[in-house]
Protein backbone atom coordinates (compact mmCIF):
# COMPACT_ATOMS: atom_id res chain seq x y z
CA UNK A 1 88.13 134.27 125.22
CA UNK A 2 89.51 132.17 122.25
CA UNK A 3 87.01 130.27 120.53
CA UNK A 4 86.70 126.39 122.10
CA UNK A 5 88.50 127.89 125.52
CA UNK A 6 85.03 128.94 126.32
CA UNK A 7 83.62 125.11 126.99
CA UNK A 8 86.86 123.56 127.95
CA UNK A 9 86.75 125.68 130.90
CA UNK A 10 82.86 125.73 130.95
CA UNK A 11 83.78 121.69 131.13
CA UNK A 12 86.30 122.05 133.97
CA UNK A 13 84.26 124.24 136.37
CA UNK A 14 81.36 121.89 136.19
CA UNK A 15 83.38 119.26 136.83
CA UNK A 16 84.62 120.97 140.10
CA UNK A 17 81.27 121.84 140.93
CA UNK A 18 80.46 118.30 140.71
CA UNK A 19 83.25 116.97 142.75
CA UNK A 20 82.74 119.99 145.77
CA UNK A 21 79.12 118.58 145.98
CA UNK A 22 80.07 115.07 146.01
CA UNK A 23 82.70 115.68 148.84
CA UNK A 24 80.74 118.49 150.79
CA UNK A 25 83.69 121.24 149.82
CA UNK A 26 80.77 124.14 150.03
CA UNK A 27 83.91 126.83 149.66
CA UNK A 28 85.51 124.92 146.38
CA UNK A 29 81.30 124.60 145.61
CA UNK A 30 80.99 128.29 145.96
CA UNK A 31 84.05 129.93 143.87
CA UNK A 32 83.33 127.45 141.08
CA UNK A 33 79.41 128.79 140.75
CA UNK A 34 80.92 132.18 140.94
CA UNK A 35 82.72 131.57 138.01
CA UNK A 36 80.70 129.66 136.46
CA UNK A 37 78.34 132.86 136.31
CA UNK A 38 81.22 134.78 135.26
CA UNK A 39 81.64 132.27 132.27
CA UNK A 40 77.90 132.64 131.26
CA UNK A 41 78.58 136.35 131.47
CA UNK A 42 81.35 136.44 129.61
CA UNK A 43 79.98 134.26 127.00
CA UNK A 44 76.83 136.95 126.67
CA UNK A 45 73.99 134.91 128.68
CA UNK A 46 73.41 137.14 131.02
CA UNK A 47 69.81 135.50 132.15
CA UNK A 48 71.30 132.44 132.96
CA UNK A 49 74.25 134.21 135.21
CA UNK A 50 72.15 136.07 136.83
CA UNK A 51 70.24 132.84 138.26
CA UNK A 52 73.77 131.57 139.18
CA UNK A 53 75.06 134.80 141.19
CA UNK A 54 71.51 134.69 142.38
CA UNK A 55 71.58 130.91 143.78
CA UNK A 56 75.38 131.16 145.01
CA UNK A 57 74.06 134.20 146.80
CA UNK A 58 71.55 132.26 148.29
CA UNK A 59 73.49 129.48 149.37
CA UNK A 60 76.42 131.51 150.79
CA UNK A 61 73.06 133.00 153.17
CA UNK A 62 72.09 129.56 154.42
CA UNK A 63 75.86 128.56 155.01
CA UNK A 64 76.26 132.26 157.17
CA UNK A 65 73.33 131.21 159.08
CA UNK A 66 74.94 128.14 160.62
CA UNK A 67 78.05 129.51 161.20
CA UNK A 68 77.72 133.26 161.45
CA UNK A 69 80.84 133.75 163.13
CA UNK A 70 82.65 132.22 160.09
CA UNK A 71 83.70 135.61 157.95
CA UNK A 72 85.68 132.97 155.25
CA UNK A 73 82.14 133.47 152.67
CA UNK A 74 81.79 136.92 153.10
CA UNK A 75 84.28 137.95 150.47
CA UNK A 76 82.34 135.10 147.68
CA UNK A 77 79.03 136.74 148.77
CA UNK A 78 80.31 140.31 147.86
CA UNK A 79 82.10 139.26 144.81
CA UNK A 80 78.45 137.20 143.62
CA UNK A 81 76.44 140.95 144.48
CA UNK A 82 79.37 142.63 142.52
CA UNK A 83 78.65 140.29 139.30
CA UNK A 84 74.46 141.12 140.05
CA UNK A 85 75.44 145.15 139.90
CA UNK A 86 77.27 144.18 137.03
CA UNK A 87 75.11 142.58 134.77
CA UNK A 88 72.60 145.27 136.09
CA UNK A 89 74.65 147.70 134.52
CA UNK A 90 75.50 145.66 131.24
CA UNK A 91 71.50 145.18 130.88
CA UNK A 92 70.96 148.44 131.30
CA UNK A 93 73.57 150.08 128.90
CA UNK A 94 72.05 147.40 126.03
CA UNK A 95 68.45 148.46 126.77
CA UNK A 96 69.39 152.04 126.34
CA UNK A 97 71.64 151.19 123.45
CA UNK A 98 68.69 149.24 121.37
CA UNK A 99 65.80 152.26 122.52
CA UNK A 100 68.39 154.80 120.78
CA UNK A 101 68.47 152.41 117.90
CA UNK A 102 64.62 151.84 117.54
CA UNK A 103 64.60 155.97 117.56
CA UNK A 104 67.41 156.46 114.79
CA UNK A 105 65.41 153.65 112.81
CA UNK A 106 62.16 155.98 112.97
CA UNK A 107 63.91 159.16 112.53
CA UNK A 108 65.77 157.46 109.04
C-alpha cells in the first residue's frame, strides 16, 4: 500500500466503525473490524489483528446467538477465522525464518 494510503484508510474505517456503533449497524460494525484487522495485517502488526479478528469473532457469536436463524454473519465469521489461519501461518513462516537465521549466524 502506498505510503500515507495506509492511515487515510486506517482513518476512514474507524470512522465507519464509529458511526455503525453510534447507529446500531452491527453488519456495517462487523466488515469494518474485519478490515480493520486486515489493515493492521497488512501494515505488519500482526498482534494487534489478531485481537481484532479475535473480538469480531466474538461478537459475530453473541449476535448468532440471538438470531440463530439469521445466516447474513456467517460469511464475516468465516472470513475473520480465515484472517486467524492466516496470520497463523504468517507467524509461523517468520518464526521458522528467524530460527534458520539464528542457526546460519552460529554456523558463520
Amino acid at each position: 500500500m502506498e505510503k500515507g494510503k495506509h492511515r487515510e484508510a486506517f482513518k476512514l474505517v474507524q470512522e465507519v466503525e464509529k458511526t455503525a456503533m453510534q447507529i446500531g449497524a452491527d453488519d456495517i460494525l462487523l466488515r469494518a473490524l474485519t478490515i480493520k484487522g486486515k489493515l493492521k495485517q497488512k501494515k505488519g502488526d500482526h498482534e494487534e489483528a489478531l485481537k481484532i479478528y479475535s473480538l469480531n469473532i466474538t461478537n459475530i457469536e453473541e449476535i448468532r446467538s440471538k438470531y440463530p436463524e439469521d445466516k447474513f454473519y456467517q460469511p464475516i465469521f468465516q472470513i475473520n477465522f480465515n484472517c486467524i489461519f492466516e496470520l497463523g501461518n504468517i507467524c509461523n513462516e517468520m518464526g521458522f525464518l528467524l530460527k534458520q537465521k539464528i542457526v546460519l549466524l552460529r554456523i558463520y
